[in-house]
Protein backbone atom coordinates (compact mmCIF):
# COMPACT_ATOMS: atom_id res chain seq x y z
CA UNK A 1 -10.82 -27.75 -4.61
CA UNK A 2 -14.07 -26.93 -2.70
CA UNK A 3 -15.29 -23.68 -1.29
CA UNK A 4 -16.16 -23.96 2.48
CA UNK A 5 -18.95 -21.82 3.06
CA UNK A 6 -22.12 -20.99 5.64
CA UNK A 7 -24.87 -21.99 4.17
CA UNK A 8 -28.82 -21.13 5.07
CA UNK A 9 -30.56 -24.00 3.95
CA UNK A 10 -34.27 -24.45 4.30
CA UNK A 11 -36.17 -26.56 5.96
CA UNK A 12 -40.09 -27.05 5.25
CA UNK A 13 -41.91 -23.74 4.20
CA UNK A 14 -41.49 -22.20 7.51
CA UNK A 15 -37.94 -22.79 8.68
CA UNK A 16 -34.39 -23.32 7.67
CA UNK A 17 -31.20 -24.79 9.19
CA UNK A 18 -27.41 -22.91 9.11
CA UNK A 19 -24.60 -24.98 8.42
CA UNK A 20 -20.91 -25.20 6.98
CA UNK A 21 -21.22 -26.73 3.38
CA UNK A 22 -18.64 -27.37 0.60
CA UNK A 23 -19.59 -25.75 -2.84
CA UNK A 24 -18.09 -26.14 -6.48
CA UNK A 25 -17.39 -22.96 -8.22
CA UNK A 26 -20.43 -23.65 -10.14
CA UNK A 27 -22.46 -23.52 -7.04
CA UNK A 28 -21.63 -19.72 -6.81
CA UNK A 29 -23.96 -17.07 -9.06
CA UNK A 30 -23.77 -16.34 -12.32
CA UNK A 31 -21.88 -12.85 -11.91
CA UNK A 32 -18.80 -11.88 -13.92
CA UNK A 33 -16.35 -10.82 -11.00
CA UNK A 34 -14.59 -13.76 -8.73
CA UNK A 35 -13.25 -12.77 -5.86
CA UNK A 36 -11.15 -14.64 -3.41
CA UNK A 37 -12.85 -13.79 0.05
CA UNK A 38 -10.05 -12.67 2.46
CA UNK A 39 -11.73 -11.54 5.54
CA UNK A 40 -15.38 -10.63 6.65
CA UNK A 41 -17.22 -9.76 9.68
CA UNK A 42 -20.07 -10.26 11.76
CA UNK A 43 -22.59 -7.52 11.89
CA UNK A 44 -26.33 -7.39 13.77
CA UNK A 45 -27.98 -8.43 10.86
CA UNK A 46 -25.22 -11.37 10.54
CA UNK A 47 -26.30 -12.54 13.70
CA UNK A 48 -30.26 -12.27 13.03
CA UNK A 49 -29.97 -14.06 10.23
CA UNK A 50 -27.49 -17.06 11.77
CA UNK A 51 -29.68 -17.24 14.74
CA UNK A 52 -33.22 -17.07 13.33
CA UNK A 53 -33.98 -14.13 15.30
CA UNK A 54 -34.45 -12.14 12.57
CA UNK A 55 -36.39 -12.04 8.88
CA UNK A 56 -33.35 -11.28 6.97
CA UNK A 57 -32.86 -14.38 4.28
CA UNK A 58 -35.30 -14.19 1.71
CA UNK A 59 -34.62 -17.36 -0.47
CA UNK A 60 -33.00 -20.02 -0.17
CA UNK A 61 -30.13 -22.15 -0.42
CA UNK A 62 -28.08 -18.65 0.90
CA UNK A 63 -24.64 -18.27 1.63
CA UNK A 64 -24.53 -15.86 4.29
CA UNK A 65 -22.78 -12.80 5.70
CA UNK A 66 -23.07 -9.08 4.52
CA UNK A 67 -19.42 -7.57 4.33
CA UNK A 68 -16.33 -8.78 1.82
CA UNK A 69 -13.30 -7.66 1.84
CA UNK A 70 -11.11 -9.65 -0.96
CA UNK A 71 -9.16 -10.04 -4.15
CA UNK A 72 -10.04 -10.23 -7.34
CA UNK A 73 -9.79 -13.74 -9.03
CA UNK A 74 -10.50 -12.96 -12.56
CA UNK A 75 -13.60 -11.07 -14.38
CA UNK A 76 -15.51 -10.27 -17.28
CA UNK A 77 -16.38 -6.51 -15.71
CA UNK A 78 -13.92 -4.00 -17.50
CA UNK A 79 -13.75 -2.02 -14.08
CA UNK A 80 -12.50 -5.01 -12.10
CA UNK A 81 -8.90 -7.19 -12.92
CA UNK A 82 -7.12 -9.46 -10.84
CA UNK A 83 -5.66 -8.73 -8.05
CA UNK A 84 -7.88 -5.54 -7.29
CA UNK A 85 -8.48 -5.08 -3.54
CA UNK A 86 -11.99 -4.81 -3.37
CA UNK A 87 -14.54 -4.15 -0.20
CA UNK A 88 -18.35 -5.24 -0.65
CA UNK A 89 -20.86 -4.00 2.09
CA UNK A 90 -24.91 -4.38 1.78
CA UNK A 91 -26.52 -4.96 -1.99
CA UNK A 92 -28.62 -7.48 -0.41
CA UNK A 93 -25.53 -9.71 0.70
CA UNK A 94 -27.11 -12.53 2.65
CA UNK A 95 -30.70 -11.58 2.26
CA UNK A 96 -31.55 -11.60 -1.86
CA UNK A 97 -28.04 -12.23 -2.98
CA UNK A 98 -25.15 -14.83 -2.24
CA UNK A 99 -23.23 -13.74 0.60
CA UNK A 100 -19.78 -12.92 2.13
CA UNK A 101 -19.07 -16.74 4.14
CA UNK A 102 -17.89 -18.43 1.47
CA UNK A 103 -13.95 -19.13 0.32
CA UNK A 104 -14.91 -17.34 -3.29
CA UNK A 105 -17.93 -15.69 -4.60
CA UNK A 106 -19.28 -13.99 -7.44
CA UNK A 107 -19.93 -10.60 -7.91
CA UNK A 108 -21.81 -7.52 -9.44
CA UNK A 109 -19.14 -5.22 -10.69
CA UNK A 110 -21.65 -2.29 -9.41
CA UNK A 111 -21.45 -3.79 -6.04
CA UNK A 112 -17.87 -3.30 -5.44
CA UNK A 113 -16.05 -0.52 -4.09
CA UNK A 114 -12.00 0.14 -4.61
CA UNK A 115 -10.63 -0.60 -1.02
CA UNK A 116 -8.40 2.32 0.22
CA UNK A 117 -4.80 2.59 -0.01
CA UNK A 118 -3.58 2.01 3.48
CA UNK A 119 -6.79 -0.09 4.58
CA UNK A 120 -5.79 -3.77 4.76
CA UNK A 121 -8.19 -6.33 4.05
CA UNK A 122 -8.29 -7.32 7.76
CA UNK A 123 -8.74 -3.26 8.82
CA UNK A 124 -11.37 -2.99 6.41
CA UNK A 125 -13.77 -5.61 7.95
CA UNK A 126 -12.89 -4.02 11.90
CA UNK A 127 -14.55 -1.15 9.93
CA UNK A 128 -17.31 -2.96 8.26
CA UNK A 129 -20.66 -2.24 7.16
CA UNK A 130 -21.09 -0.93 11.19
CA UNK A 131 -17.72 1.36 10.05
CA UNK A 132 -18.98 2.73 7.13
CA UNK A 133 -22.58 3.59 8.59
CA UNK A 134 -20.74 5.43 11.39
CA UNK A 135 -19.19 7.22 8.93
CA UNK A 136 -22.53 8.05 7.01
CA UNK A 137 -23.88 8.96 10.69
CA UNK A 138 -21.02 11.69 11.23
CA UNK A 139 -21.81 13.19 7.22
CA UNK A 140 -25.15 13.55 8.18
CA UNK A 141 -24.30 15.72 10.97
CA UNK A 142 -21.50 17.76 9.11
CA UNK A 143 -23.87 18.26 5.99
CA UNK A 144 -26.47 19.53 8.76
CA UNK A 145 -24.10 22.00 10.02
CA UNK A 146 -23.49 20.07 13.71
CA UNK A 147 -20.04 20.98 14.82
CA UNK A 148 -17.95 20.46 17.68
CA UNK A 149 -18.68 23.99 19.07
CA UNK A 150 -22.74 23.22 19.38
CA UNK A 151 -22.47 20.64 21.93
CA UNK A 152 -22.41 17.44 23.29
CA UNK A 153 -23.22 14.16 20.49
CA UNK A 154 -25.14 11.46 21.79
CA UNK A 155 -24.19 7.90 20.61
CA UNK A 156 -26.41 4.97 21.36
CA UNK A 157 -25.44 1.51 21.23
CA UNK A 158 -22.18 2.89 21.89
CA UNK A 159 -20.28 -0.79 22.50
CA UNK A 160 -22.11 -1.94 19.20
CA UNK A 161 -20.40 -1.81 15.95
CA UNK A 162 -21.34 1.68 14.84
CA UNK A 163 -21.85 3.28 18.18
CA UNK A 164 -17.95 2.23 19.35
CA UNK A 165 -16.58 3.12 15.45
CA UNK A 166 -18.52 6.69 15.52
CA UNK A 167 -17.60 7.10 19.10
CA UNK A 168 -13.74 6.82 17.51
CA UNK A 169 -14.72 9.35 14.00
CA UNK A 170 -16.35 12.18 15.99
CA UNK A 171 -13.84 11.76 19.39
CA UNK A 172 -10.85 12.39 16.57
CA UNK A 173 -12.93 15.36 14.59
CA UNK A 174 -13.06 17.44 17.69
CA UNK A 175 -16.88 16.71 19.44
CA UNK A 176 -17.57 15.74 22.92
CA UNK A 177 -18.86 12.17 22.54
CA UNK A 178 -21.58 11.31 24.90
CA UNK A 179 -21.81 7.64 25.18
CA UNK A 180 -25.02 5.61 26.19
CA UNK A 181 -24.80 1.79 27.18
CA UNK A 182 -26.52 -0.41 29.13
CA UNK A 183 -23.25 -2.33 30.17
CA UNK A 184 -21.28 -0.13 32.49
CA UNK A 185 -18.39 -2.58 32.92
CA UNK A 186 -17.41 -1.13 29.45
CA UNK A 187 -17.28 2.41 30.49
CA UNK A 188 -13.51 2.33 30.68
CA UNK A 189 -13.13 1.11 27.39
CA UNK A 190 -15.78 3.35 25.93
CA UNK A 191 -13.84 6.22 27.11
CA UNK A 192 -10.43 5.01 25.74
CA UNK A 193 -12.06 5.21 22.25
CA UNK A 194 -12.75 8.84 22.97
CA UNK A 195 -16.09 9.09 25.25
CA UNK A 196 -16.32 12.22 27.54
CA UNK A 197 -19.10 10.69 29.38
CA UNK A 198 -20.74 7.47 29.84
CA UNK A 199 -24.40 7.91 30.00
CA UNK A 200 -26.80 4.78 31.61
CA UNK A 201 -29.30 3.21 29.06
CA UNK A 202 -32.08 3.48 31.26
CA UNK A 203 -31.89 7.33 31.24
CA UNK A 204 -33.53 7.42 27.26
CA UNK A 205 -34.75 3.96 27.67
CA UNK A 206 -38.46 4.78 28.64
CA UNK A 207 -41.52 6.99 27.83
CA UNK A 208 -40.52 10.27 26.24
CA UNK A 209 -42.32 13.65 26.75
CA UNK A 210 -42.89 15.52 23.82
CA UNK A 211 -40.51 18.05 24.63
CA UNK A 212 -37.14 17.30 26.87
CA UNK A 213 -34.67 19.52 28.61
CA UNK A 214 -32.33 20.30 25.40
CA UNK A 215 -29.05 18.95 25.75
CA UNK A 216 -27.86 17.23 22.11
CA UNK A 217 -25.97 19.11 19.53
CA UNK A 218 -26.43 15.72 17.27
CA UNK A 219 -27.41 12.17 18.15
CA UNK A 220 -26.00 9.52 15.84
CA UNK A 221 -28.44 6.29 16.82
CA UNK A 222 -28.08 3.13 16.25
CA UNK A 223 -31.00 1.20 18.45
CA UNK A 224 -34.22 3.09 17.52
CA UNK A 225 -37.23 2.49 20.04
CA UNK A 226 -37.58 4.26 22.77
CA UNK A 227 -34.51 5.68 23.05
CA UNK A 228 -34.56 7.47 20.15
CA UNK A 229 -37.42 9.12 20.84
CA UNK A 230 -36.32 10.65 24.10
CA UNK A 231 -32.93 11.67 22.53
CA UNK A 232 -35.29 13.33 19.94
CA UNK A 233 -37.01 14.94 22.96
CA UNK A 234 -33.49 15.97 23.89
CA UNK A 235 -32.43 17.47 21.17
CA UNK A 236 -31.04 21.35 20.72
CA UNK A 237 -32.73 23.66 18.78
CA UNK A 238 -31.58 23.29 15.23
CA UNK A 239 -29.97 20.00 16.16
CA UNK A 240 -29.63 16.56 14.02
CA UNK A 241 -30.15 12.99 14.85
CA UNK A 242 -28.65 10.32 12.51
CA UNK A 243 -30.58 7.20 12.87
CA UNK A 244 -29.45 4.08 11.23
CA UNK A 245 -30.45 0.96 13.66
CA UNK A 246 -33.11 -0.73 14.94
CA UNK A 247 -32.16 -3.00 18.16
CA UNK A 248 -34.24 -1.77 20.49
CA UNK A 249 -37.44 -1.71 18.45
CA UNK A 250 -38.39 -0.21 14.92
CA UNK A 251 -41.61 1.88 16.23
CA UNK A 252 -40.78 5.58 17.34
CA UNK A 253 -43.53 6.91 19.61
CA UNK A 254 -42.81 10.97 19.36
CA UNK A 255 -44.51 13.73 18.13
CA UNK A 256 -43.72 16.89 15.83
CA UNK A 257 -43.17 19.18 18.48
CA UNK A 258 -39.34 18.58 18.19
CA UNK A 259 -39.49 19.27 14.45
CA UNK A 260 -41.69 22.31 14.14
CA UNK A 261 -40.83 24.04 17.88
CA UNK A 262 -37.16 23.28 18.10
CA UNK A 263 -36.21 22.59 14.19
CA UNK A 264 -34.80 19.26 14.91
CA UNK A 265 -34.43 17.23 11.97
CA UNK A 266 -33.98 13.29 11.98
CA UNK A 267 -32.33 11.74 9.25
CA UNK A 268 -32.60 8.10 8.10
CA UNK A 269 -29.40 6.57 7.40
CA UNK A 270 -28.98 3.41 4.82
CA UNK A 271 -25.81 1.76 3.98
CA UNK A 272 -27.57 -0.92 2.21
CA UNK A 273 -28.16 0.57 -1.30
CA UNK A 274 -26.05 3.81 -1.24
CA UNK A 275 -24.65 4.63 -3.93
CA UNK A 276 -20.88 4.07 -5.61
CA UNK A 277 -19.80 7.48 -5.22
CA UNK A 278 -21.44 7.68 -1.43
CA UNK A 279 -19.36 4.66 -0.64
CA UNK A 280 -16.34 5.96 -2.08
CA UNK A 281 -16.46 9.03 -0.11
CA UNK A 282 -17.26 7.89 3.05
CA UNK A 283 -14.67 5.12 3.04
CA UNK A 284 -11.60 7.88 1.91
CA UNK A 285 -12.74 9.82 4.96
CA UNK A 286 -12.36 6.36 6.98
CA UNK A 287 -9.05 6.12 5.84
CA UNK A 288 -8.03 9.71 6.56
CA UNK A 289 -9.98 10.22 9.96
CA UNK A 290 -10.29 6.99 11.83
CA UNK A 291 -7.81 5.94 14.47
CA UNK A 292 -6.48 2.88 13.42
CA UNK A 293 -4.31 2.50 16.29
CA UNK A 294 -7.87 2.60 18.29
CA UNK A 295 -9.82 0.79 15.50
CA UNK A 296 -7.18 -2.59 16.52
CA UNK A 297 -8.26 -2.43 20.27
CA UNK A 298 -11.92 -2.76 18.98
CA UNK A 299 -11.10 -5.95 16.69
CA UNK A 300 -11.47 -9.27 17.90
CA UNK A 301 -10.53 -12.00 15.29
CA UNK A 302 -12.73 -14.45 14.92
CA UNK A 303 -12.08 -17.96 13.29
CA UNK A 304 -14.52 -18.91 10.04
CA UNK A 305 -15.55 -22.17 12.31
CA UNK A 306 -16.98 -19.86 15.11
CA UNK A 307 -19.40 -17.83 13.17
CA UNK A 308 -22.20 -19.59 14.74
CA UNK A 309 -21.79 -19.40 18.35
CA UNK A 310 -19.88 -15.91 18.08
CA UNK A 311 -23.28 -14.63 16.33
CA UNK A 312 -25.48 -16.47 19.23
CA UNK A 313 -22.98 -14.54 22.16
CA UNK A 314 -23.63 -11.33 20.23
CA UNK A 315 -27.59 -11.72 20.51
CA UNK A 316 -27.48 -12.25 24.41
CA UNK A 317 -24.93 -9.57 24.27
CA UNK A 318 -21.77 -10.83 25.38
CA UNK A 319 -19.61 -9.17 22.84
CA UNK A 320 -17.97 -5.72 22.24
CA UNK A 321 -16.52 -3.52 19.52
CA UNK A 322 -16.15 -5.52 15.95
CA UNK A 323 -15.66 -9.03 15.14
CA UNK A 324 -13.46 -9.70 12.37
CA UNK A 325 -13.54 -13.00 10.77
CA UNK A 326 -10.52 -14.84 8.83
CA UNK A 327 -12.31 -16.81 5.89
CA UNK A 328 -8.62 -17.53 3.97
């Protein structure tokens, strides 16, 4: 039996085309651990890299998507038997290594982490690589000693993936969630995730002084640009900002007057290449503080045929919360 999967296929030196293609189990990489791909999901980077709007696929043929959530088939890795419920997020999924759209795929053994009891393979895509990077965010801020008694936490992004998930995580733990989109017809659903105020994109989205009226406890951010640098701007003496995205532009135009005047400190946050025993932690503090009653009014289901055009609606925008796609 083939193995439907998305395949990035280039075209020329220059280009490459994205279509559905049916592999032998031969086609897949020479790793010892097959798994049988149960759900996935469609993150920012899926959607660069499915659209061409992005440089994320660095050879080629490439079986996209970043996230797995599946069973193992068999394997050669002593750590990893059949039937083991297994989540894979990052490692260079889609971009250096075969990827997550695909019926079956081989794996590293280091790539996999044990999925959580009470986390279904469907639950663990709504959370996702966006999931677990909200989770990261929030750690950041704990290990930097923000709690819910210093103040308001900004989230940018906040319909995104990891805004709307950390919007859920630091709503439950107790903080007054701040949440800033450009697309106020979400505002009502932004606060039934746990927002105590919606705040308008285009009040961060511009020129930053060098110093802002302090208002942010913590900032988790997921867009970068300009509006992290005013947040910076905005930030409380001692405060921490979390910054893990780049949609709105990978420069930062600020200066150290935040840093050295106010002690603000910004910490970069990768999910990519964590390590095993990050991962693990952060997802058993998924399973123990996210709201999965919440996390299933974020989910829409998404069939393995409408990657594609779901990833093109997410570009220009027209999507909210995660998108959870059924491969078997």
């Amino acid at each position: 039996m083939g193995i439907k999967a998305l395949v990035a296929s280039a075209v020329g030196e220059r280009d490459y085309d994205v279509s559905f293609k049916e592999l032998a189990e031969d086609d897949l990489p020479d790793l010892p651990v097959l798994v049988e791909v149960d759900y996935s999901t469609i993150n920012y980077k899926d959607a660069l890299a499915i659209t061409k709007k992005g440089r994320i696929v660095r050879r080629f043929p490439m079986i996209l998507g970043v996230d797995i959530a599946g069973t193992v088939i068999n394997s050669n890795d002593d750590r990893w038997n059949a039937g083991d419920k297994i989540i894979v997020n990052g490692h260079g999924l889609s971009e250096t290594e075969q990827g997550a759209y695909a019926e079956r795929q081989r794996l590293n053994g280091d790539w996999i982490t044990k999925r959580p009891d009470g986390i279904d393979a469907r639950q663990a895509m709504a959370i996702g690589t966006a999931g677990y990077t909200a989770m990261l965010c929030v750690q950041a801020l704990e290990n930097n000693s923000v709690t819910p008694d210093n103040g308001e936490i900004l989230v940018t992004g906040a319909t995104g993936g990891v805004g709307s998930v950390a919007v859920m995580l630091l709503a439950k733990l107790g903080y007054t969630v701040c949440a800033l989109t450009g697309r106020e017809e979400h505002s009502g659903f932004l606060k039934s995730l746990g927002a105590s105020a919606i705040i308008p994109r285009d009040e961060l989205d511009r020129d930053a002084k060098p110093l802002e009226k302090e208002r942010w406890a913590g900032v988790v951010d997921a867009v970068g640009g300009k509006i992290l640098a005013t947040a910076i701007a905005q930030t409380k003496y001692g405060g921490t900002v979390a910054a893990c995205g780049l949609a709105g532009g990978f420069a930062l135009s600020s200066t150290v007057m935040p840093f050295i005047l106010r002690g603000v400190k910004l910490i970069g946050v990768d999910s990519v290449m964590a390590s095993g025993e990050v991962r693990d932690d952060a997802w058993a503090r998924i399973a123990t503080d996210l709201d999965f009653d919440k996390l299933e009014d974020l989910v829409t289901e998404i069939a393995f045929d409408d990657v594609p055009a779901t990833c093109a609606d997410l570009m220009e925008g027209k999507t909210k919360g995660r998108l959870v796609v059924k491969i078997n």
